[in-house]
Protein backbone atom coordinates (compact mmCIF):
# COMPACT_ATOMS: atom_id res chain seq x y z
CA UNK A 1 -1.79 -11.34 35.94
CA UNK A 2 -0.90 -14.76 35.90
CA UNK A 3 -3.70 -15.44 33.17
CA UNK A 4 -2.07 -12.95 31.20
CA UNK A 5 1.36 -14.66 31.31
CA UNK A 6 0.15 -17.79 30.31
CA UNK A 7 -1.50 -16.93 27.55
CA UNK A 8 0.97 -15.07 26.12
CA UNK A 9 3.40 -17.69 27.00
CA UNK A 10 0.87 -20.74 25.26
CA UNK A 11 0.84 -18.09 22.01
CA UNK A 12 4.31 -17.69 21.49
CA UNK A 13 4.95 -21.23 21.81
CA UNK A 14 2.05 -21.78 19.11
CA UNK A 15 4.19 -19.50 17.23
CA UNK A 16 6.94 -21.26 17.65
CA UNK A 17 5.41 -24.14 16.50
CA UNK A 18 4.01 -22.52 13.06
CA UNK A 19 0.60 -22.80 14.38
CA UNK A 20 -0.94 -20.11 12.09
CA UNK A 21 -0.54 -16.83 13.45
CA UNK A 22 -4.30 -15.93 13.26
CA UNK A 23 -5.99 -19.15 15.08
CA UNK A 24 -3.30 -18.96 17.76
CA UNK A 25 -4.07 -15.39 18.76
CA UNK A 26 -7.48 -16.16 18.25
CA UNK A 27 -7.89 -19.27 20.13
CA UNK A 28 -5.83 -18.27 22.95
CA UNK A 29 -7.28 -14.97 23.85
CA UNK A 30 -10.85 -15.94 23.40
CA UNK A 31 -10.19 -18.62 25.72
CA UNK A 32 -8.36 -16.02 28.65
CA UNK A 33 -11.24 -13.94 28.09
CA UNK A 34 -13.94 -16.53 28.49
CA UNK A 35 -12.20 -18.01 31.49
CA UNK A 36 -12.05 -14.18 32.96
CA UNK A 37 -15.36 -12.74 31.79
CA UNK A 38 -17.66 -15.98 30.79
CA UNK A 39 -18.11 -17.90 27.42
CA UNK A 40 -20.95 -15.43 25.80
CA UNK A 41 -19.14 -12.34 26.81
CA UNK A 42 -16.15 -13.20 25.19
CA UNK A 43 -17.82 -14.21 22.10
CA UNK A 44 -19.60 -10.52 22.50
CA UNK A 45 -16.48 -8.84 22.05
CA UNK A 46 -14.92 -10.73 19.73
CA UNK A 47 -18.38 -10.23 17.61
CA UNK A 48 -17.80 -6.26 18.37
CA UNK A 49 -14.20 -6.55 17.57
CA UNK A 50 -14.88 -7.76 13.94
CA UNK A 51 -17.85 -6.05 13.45
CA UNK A 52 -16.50 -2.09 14.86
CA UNK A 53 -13.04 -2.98 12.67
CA UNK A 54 -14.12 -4.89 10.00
CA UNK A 55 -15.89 -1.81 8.16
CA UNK A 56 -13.34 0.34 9.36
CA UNK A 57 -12.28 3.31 7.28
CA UNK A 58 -8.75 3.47 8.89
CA UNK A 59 -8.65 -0.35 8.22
CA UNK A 60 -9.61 -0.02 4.62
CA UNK A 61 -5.89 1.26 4.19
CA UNK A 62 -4.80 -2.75 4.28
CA UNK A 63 -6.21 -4.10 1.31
CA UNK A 64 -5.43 -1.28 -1.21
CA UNK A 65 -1.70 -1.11 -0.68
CA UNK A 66 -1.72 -4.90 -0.53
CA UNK A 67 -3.20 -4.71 -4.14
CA UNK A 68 -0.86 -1.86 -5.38
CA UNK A 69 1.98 -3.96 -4.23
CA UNK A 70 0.51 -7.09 -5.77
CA UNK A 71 -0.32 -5.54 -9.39
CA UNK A 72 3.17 -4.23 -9.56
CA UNK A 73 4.58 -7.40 -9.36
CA UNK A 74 2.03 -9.53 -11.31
CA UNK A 75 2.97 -7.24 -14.32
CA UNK A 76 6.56 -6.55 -13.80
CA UNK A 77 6.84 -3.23 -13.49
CA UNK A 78 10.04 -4.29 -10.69
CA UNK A 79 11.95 -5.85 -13.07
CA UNK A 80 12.03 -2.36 -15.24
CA UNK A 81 13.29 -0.70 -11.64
CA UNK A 82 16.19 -3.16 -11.64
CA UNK A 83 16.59 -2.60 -15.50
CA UNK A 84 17.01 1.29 -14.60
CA UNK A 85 19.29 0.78 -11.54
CA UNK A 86 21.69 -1.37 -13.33
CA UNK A 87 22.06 0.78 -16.23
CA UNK A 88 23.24 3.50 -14.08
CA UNK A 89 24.93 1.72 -11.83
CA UNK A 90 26.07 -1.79 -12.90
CA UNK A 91 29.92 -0.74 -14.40
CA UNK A 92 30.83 -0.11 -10.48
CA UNK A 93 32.42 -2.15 -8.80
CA UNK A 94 29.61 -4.06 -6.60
CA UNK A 95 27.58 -1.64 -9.10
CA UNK A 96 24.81 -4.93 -9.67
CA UNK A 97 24.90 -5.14 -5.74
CA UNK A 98 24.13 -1.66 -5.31
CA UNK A 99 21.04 -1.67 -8.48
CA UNK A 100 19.65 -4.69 -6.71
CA UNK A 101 19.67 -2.53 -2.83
CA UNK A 102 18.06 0.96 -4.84
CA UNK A 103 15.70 -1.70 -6.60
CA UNK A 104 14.93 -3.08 -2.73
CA UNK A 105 14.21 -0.24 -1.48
CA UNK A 106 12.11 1.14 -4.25
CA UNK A 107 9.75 -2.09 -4.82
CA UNK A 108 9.49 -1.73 -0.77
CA UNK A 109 8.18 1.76 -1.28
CA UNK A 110 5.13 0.44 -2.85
CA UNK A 111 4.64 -3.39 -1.90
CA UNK A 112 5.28 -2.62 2.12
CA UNK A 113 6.27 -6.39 2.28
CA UNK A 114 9.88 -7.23 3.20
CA UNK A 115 8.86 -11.18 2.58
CA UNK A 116 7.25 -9.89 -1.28
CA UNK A 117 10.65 -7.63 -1.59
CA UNK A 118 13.47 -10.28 -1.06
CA UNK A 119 11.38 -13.02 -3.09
CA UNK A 120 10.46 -10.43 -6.26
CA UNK A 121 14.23 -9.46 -6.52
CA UNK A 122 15.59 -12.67 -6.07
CA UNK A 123 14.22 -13.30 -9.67
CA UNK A 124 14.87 -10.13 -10.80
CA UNK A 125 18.71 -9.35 -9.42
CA UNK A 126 20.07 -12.86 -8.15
CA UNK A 127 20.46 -14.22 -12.00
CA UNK A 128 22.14 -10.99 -13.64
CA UNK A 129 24.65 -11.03 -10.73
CA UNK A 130 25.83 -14.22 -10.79
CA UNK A 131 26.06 -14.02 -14.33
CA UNK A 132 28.43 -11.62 -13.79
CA UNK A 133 30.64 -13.68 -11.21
CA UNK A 134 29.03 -12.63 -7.93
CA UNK A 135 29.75 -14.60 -5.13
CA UNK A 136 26.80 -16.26 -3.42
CA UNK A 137 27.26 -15.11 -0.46
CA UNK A 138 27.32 -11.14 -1.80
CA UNK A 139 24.61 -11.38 -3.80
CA UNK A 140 21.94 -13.65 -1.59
CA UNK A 141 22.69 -11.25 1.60
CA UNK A 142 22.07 -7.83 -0.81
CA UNK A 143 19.01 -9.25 -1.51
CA UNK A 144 18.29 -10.45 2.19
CA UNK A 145 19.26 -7.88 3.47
CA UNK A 146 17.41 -5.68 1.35
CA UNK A 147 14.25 -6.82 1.65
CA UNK A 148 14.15 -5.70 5.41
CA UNK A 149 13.82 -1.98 4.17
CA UNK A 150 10.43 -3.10 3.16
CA UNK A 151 8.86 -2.94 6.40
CA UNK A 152 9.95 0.44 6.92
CA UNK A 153 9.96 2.81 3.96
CA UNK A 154 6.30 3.48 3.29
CA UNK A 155 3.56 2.57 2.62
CA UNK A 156 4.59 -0.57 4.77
CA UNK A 157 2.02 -3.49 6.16
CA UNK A 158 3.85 -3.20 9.63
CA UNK A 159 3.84 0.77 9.96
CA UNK A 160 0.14 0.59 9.63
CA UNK A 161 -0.62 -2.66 11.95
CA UNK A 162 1.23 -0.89 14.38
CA UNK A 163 -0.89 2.43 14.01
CA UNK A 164 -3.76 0.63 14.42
CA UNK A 165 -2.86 -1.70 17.05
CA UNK A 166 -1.45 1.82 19.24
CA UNK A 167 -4.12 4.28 17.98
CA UNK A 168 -0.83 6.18 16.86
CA UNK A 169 -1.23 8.09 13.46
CA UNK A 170 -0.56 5.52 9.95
CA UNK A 171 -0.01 9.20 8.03
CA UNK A 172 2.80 10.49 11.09
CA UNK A 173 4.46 6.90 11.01
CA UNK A 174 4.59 7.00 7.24
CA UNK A 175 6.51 10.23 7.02
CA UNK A 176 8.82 9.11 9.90
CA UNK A 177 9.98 6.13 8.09
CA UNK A 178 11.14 7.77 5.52
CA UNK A 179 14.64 9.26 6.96
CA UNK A 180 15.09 5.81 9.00
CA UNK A 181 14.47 3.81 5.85
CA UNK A 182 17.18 6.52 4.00
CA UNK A 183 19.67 5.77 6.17
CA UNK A 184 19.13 2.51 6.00
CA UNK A 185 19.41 2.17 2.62
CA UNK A 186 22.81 3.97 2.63
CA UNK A 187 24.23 2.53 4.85
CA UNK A 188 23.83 -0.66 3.59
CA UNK A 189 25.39 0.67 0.12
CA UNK A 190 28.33 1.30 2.01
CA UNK A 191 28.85 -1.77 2.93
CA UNK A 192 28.30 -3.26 -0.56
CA UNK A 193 31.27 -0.24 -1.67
CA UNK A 194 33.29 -1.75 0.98
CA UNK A 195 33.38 -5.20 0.46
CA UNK A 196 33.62 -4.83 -3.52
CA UNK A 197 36.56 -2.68 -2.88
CA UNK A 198 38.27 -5.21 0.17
CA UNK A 199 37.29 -8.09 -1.73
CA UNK A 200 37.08 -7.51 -5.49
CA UNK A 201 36.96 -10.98 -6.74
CA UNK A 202 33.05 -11.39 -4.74
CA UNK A 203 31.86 -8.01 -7.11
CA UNK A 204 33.12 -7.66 -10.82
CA UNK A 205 32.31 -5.21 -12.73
CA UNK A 206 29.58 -5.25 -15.46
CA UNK A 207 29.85 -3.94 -18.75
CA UNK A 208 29.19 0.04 -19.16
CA UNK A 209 26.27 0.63 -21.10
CA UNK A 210 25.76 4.17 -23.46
CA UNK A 211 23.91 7.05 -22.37
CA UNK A 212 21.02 5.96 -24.92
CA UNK A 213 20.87 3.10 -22.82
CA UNK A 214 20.69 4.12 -19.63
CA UNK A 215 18.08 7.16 -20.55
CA UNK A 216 15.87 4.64 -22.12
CA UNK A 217 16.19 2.65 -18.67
CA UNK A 218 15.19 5.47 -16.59
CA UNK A 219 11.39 5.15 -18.06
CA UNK A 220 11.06 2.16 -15.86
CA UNK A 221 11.52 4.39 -12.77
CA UNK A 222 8.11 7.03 -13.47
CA UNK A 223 5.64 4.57 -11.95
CA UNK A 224 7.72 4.14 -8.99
CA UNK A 225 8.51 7.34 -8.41
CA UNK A 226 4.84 8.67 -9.27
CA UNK A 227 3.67 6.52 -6.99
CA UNK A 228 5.67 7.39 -3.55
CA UNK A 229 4.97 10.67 -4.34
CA UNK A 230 1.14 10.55 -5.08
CA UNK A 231 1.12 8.82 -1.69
CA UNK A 232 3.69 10.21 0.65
CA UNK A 233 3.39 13.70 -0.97
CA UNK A 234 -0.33 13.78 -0.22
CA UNK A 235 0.10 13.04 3.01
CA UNK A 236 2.51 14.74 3.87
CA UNK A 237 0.94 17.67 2.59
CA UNK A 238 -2.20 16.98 4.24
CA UNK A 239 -4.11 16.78 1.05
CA UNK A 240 -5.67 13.33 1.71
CA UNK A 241 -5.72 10.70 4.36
CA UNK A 242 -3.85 7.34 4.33
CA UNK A 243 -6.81 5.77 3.52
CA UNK A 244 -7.59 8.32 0.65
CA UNK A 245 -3.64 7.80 -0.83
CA UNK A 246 -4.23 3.75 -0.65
CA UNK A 247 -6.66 4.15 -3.07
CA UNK A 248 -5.37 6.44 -5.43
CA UNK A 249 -2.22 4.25 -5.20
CA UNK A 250 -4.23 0.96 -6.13
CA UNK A 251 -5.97 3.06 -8.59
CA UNK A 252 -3.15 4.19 -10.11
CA UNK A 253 -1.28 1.58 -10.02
CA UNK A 254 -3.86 -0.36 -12.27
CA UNK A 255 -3.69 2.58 -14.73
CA UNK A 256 -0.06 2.37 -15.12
CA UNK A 257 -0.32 -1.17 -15.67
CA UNK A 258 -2.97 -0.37 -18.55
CA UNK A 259 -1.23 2.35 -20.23
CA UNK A 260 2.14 -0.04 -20.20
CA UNK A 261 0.17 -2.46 -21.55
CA UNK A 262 0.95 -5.18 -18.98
CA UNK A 263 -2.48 -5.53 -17.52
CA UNK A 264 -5.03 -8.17 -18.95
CA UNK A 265 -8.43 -10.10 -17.37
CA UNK A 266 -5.71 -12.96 -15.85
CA UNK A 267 -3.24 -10.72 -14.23
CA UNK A 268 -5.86 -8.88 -12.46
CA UNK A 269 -8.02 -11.51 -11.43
CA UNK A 270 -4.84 -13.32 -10.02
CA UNK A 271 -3.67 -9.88 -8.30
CA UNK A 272 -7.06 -9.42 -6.46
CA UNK A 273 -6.94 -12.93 -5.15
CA UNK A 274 -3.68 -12.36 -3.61
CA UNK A 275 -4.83 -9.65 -2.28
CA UNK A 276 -8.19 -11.02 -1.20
CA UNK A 277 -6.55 -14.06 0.74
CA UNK A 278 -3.55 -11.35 1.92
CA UNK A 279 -5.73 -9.07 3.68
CA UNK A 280 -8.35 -11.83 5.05
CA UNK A 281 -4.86 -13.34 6.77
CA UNK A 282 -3.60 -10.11 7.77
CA UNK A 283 -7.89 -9.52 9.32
CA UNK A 284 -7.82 -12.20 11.31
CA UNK A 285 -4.41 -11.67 12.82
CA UNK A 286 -5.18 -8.23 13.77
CA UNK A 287 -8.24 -9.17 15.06
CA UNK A 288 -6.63 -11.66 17.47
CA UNK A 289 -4.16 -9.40 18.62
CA UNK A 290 -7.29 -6.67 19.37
CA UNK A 291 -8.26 -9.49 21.40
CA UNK A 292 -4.90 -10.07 22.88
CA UNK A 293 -4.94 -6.56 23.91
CA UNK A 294 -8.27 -6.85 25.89
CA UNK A 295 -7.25 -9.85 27.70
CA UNK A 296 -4.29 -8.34 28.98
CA UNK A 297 -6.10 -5.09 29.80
CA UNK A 298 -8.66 -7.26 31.99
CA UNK A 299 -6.27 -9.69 33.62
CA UNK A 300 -4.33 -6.87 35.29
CA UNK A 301 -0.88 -7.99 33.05
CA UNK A 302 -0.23 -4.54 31.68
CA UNK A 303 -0.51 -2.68 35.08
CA UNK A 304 1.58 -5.00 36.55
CA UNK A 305 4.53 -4.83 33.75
CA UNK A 306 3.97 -0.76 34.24
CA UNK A 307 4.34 -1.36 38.03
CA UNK A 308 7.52 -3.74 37.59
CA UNK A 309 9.45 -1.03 35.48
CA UNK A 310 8.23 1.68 38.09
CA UNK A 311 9.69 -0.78 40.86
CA UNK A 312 12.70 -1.84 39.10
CA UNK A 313 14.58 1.74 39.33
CA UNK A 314 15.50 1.72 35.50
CA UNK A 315 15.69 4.92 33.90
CA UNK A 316 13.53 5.14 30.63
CA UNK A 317 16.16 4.42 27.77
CA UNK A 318 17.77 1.63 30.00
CA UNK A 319 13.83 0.28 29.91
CA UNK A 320 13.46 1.25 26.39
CA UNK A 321 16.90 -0.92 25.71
CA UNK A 322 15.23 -4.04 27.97
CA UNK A 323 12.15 -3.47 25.50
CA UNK A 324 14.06 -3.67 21.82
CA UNK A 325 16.44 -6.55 23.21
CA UNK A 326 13.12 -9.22 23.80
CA UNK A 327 12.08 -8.03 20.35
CA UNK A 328 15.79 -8.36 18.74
CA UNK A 329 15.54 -12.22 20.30
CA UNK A 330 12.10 -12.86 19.43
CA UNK A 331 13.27 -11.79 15.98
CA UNK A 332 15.92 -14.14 15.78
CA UNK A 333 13.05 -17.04 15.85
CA UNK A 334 9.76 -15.59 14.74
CA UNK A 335 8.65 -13.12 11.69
CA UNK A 336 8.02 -10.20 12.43
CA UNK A 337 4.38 -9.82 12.42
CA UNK A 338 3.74 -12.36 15.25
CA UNK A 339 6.29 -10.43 17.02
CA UNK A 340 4.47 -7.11 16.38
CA UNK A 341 0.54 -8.00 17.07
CA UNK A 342 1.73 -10.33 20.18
CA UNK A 343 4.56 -7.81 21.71
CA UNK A 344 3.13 -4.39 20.58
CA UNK A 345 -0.11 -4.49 22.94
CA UNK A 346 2.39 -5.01 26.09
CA UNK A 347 5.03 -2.42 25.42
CA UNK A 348 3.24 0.08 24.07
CA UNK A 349 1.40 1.18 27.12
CA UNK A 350 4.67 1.30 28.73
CA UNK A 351 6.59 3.24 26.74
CA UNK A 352 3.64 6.15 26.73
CA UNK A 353 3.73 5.66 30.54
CA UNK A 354 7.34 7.00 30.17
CA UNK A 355 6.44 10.13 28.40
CA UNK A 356 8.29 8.90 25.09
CA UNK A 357 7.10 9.40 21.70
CA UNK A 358 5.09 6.42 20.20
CA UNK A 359 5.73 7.37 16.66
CA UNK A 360 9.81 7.17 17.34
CA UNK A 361 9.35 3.77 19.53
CA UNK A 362 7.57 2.17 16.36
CA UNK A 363 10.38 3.54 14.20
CA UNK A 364 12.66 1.57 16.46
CA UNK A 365 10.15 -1.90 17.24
CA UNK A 366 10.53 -1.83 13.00
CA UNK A 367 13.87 -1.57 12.66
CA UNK A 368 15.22 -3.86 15.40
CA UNK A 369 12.38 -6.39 14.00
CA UNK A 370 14.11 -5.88 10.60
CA UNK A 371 17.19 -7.22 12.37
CA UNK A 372 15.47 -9.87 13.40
CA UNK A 373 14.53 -10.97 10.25
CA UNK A 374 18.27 -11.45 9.19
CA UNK A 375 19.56 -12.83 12.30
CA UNK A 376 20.55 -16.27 13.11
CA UNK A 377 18.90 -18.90 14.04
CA UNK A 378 15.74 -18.06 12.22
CA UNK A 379 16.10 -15.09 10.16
CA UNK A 380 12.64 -14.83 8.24
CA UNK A 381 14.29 -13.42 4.91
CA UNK A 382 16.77 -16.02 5.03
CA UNK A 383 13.97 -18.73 4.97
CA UNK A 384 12.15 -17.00 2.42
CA UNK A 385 15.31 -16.50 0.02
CA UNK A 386 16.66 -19.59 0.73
CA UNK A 387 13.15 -21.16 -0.83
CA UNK A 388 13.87 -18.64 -3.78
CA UNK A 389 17.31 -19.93 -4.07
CA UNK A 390 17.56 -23.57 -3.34
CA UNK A 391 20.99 -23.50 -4.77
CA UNK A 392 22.19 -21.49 -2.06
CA UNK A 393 22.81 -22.46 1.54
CA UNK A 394 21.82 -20.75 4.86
CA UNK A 395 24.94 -20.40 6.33
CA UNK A 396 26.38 -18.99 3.27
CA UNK A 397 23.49 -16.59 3.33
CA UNK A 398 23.88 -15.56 7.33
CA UNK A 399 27.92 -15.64 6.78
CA UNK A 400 27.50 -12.69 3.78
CA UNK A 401 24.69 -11.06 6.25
CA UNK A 402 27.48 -10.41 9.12
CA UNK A 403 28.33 -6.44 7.90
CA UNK A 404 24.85 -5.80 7.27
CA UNK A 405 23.89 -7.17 10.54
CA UNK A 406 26.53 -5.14 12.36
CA UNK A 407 25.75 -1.74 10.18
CA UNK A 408 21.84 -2.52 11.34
CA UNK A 409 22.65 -2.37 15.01
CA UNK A 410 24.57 1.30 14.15
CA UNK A 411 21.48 2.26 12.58
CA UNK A 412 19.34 1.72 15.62
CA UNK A 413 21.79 3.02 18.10
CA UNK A 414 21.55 6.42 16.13
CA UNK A 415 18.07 6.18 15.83
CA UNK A 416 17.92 6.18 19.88
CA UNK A 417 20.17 8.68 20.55
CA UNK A 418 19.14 11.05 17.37
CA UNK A 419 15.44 10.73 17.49
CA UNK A 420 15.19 13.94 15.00
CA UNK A 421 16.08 11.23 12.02
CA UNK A 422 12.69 10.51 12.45
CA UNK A 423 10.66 12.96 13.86
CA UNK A 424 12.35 15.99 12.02
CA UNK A 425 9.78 15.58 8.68
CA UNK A 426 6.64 14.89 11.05
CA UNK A 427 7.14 17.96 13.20
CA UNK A 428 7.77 19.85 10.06
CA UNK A 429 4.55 18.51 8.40
């Protein structure tokens, strides 16, 4: 027990300290196992851990939507998303906002990177609006806040870590992020409506374009669109696995690229080695939190956090509220895939232990880490747009991310107390 505690107390601090996510997870929990079990036994199963996962066909879902993703922006199909979104949309008032949150949420669909999301569109959608007389602090929080949705709506990176990590189906948690990630996306275009309208002078409007226009636009939505349903459809329909509708999304995205024209030697020689160096990062993390989980298996720490909640008389949603609070804080100061791998292997158990659902509570560890990743002191997003955007400050960033913020939190608290938004489509399926 108190093994366990330490070491999860020496990796968050390594996390705190940027130590790379991988060799802290790594380092620590080989070390708590060796102490525990001996030196060659802990090298044994970390040699079984690589070597059982490694080859994986479940795990073989990582590096093809981390290409799909990757081609899609190396050739800039998102910028012809944006294109289509503003045509239809930009004469609104807050019209530009709203393209650049449907744009979000569409690139999200298929890169599964809220980090790759808010970077891509602040290129694509931070110049137009300001161009049109956007305030900074409008248009940098659309796009921070935004780029959250891109952990949730599938395919996403986090959906599947977590599936793996919980042996919880990647298809199931797929087709429940979809009505979560809907109602995120809405609700965050109501607040864009309502601050254009309360404050006008933040949102102009942009010049109306004819219908020529616009229906020429909408051919930069068919690969999106073609995509999410190739994937989601399939699996939804049972046709193919996850795994299978990874690589028929890679695949096609490549051939989309081709036919467009966009794809050369360069681009996809440049796109594999982001994906090569993506997925050997995102390896090595899981691996260490594999690892993490075994250590706290053997030194007792997960029995004794069941036995605490047993002991301390809380119902199961007031533990289930103790559980998304230390991940809303930890979000507030770490990204969200340290807080997944390190947090996920300790709550999980617990949770199941309750009789609740696992595919609703990692519906709810995404969104409240999605909060996390816009919320003061170290909002993730914020970092990463701010780099984007060295024009912009932080605090004007945070200050336009208050309403989304506050809509977030409504989000969640209807996602506990209506878990149907994301179960309804999986029972149905």
């Amino acid at each position: 027990m108190i093994l366990g505690v330490t070491s999860l107390a020496a990796i968050l601090m390594l996390a705190f300290l940027r130590v790379p996510l991988g060799f802290a997870l790594l380092g620590v929990s080989l070390s708590g196992l060796a102490w525990l079990a001996g030196p060659q036994l802990a090298g044994s199963m970390l040699a079984m851990t690589i070597s059982e996962n490694a080859f994986s066909y479940d795990l073989a879902v990582l590096p093809m939507f981390v290409l799909m993703g990757n081609i899609l922006a190396a050739t800039g199909i998102s910028d012809d998303l944006f294109r289509a979104a503003n045509a239809w949309l930009g004469a609104r008032r807050g019209g530009l906002a709203l393209a650049t949150m449907v744009s979000c949420a569409g690139f999200a669909s298929v890169s599964g990177s809220s980090f790759a999301t808010a970077a891509t569109m602040s290129k694509v959608a931070y110049p137009p609006m300001k161009s049109f007389g956007y305030s900074d602090k409008l248009a940098s929080a659309t796009i921070a806040a935004g780029g959250t949705l891109g952990i949730l709506i599938p395919p996403s990176t986090i959906l599947i870590l977590y599936g793996i990590l919980t042996e919880t189906s990647i298809g199931d948690l797929f087709i429940a992020g979809i009505g979560p990630g809907v109602l995120g996306l809405l609700l965050y275009a109501l607040v864009v409506v309502v601050i254009s309208h309360l404050r006008p002078e933040e949102a102009p409007r942009a010049e109306p374009q004819p219908l020529d226009e616009k229906l020429r636009a909408l051919s930069g939505v068919w690969p999106f669109a073609l995509l999410f349903l190739t994937i989601i459809g399939g699996i939804y329909l049972k046709l193919f696995t996850p795994t299978e509708a990874a690589g028929m999304g890679a695949g096609f995205a490549i051939l989309i690229a081709m036919l467009l024209g966009r794809l050369n030697l360069k681009i996809l020689g440049e796109a594999f080695r982001e994906t090569v160096m993506t997925t050997v990062m995102l390896y090595v993390v899981l691996f260490g939190a594999m690892l993490l989980a075994k250590l706290i298996s053997m030194s007792g720490m997960g029995f004794a956090v069941q036995a605490l909640v047993t002991e301390s008389g809380l119902g199961p949603y007031q533990t289930l509220l103790a559980i998304l609070g230390i991940f809303l804080v930890l979000g507030c100061v770490m990204e969200s895939l340290a807080i997944i791998l390190i947090c996920v292997p300790l709550f999980a158990p617990v949770v199941q232990a309750m009789g609740m659902d696992l595919v609703w509570f990692g519906i709810l560890v995404v969104v409240v880490t999605e909060i996390g990743l816009i919320t003061p002191p170290v909002g993730m997003n914020v970092f990463v747009l701010n780099s984007c955007l060295p024009g912009v400050s932080m605090p004007t960033i945070f200050r336009g991310l208050l309403p989304f913020i506050a809509i977030d939190v409504l989000r969640l608290g209807l996602l506990i107390t209506l878990p149907w938004i994301a179960l309804a489509l999986v029972n149905a399926s």
